[in-house]
Protein backbone atom coordinates (compact mmCIF):
# COMPACT_ATOMS: atom_id res chain seq x y z
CA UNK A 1 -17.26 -21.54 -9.55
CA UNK A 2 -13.49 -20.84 -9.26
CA UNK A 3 -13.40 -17.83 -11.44
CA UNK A 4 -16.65 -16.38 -9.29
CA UNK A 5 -14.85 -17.02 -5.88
CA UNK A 6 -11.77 -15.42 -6.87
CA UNK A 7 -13.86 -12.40 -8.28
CA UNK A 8 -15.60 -12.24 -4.73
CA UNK A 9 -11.99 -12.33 -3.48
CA UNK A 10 -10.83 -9.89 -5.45
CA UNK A 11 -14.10 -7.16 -4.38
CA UNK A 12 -13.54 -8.06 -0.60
CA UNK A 13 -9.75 -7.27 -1.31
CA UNK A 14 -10.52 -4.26 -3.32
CA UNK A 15 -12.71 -3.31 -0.72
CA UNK A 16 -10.64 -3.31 2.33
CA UNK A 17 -8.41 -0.78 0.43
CA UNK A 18 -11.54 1.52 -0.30
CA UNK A 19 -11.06 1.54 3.24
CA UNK A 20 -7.76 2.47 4.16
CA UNK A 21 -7.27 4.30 1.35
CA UNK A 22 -9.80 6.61 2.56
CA UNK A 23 -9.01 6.35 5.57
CA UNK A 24 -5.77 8.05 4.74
CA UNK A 25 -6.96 10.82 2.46
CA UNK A 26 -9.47 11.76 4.85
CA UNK A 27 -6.81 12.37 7.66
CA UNK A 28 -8.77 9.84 10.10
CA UNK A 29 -7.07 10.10 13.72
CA UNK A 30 -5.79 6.79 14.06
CA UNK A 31 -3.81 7.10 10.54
CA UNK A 32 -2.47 10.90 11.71
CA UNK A 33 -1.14 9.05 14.56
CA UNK A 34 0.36 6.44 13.28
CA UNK A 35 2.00 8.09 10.59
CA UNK A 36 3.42 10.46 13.45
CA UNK A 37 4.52 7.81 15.25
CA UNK A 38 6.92 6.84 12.40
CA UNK A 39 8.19 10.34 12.13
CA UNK A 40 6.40 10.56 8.48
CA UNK A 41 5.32 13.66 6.70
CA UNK A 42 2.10 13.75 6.64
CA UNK A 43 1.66 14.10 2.85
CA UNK A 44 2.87 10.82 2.52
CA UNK A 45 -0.04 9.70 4.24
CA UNK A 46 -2.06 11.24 1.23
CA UNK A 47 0.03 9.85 -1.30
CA UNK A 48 -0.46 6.18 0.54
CA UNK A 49 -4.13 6.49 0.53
CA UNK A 50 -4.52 7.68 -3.19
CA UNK A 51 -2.38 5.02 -4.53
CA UNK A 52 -4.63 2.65 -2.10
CA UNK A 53 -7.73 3.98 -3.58
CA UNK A 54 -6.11 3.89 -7.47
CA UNK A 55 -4.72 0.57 -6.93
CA UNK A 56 -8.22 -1.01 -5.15
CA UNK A 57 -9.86 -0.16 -8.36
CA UNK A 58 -6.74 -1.43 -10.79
CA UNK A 59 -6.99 -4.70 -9.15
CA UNK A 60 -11.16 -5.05 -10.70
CA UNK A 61 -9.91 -4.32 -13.95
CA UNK A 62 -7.72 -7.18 -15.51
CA UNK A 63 -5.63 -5.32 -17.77
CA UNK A 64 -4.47 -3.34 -14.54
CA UNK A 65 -4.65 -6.29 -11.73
CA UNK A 66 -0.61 -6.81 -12.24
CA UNK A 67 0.42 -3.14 -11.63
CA UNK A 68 -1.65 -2.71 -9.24
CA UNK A 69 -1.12 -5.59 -7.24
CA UNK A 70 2.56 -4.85 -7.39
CA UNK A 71 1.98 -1.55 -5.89
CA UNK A 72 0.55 -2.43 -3.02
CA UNK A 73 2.66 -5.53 -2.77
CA UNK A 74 5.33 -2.48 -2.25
CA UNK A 75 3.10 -0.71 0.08
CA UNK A 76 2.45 -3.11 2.23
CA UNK A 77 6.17 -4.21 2.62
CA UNK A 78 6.62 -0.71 3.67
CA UNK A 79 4.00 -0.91 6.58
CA UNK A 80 5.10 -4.49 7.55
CA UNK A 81 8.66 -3.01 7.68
CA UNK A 82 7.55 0.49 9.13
CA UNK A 83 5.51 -1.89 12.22
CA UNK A 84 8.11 -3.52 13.17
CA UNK A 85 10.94 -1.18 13.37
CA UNK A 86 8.99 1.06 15.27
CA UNK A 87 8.34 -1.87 17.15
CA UNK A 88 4.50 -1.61 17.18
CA UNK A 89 4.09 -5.29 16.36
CA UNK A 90 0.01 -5.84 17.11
CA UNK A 91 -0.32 -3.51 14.03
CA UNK A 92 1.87 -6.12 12.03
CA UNK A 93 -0.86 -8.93 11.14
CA UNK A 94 -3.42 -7.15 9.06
CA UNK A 95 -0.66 -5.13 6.68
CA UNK A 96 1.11 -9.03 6.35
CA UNK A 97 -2.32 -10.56 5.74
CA UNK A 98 -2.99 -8.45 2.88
CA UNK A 99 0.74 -8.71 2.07
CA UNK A 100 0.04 -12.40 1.64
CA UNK A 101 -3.03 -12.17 -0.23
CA UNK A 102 -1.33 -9.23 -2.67
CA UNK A 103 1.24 -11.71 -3.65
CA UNK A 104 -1.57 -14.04 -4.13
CA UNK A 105 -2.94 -12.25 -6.55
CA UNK A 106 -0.15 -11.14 -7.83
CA UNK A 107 1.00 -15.03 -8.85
CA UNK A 108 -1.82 -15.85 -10.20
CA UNK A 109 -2.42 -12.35 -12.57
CA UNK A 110 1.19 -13.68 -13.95
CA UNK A 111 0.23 -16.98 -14.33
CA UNK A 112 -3.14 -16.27 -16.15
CA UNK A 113 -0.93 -13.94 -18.48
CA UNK A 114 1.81 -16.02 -19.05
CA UNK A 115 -0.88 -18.88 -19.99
CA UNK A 116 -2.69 -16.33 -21.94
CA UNK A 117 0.65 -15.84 -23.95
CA UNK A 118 1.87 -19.44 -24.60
CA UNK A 119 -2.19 -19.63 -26.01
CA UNK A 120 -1.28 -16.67 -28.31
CA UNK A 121 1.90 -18.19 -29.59
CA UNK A 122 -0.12 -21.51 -30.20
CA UNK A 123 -2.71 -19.69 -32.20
CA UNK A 124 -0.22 -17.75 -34.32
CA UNK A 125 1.69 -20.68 -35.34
């Protein structure tokens, strides 16, 4: 039951990047303005949005859930940092809720690896 609600978890997450991602690569308004509003190029924008879209479908795969929980770990520091020191702090809750739930899986992909390991070196021996 565990490993199918953290699977579900891991779609929903997976998902909401889908979103954003695209949202970015498409050049929706509200991303164009925000971006402007932090005095970004706008190619970064694009950048942003493919390693969203990249990373959303590294974090289904297990051999690529660490990396690419770690990037957008890093991206979403960026737009928790970039919201509030442009002081636009109503923006700040969603980027730090998936922050949260990044590092999340982030913990747990190391754990499962690092238990994964010790099981290795137990088999070996």
């Amino acid at each position: 039951m565990n490993k199918i609600l953290g699977y579900v978890f891991l779609v929903v997450l997976a998902g909401v990047f889908v979103m954003t991602g695209f949202n970015k690569i498409s050049g929706a308004e509200m991303m164009v303005q925000t971006f402007e509003s932090f005095s970004y190029p706008k190619w970064t924008m694009y950048l942003l949005g493919a390693m969203e879209l990249l990373s959303a479908v590294g974090l289904l795969i297990p051999r690529t859930r660490i990396l690419a929980s770690g990037v957008l770990t890093f991206i979403l520091i960026g737009a928790v940092g970039s919201h509030l020191i442009y002081a636009q702090y109503s923006a700040v809750p969603f980027p730090a809720v998936l922050l949260v739930a990044n590092i999340v899986v982030l913990l747990v992909s190391m754990r499962r690896l690092e238990e994964e390991e010790s099981n290795m070196d137990i088999v070996q021996a």
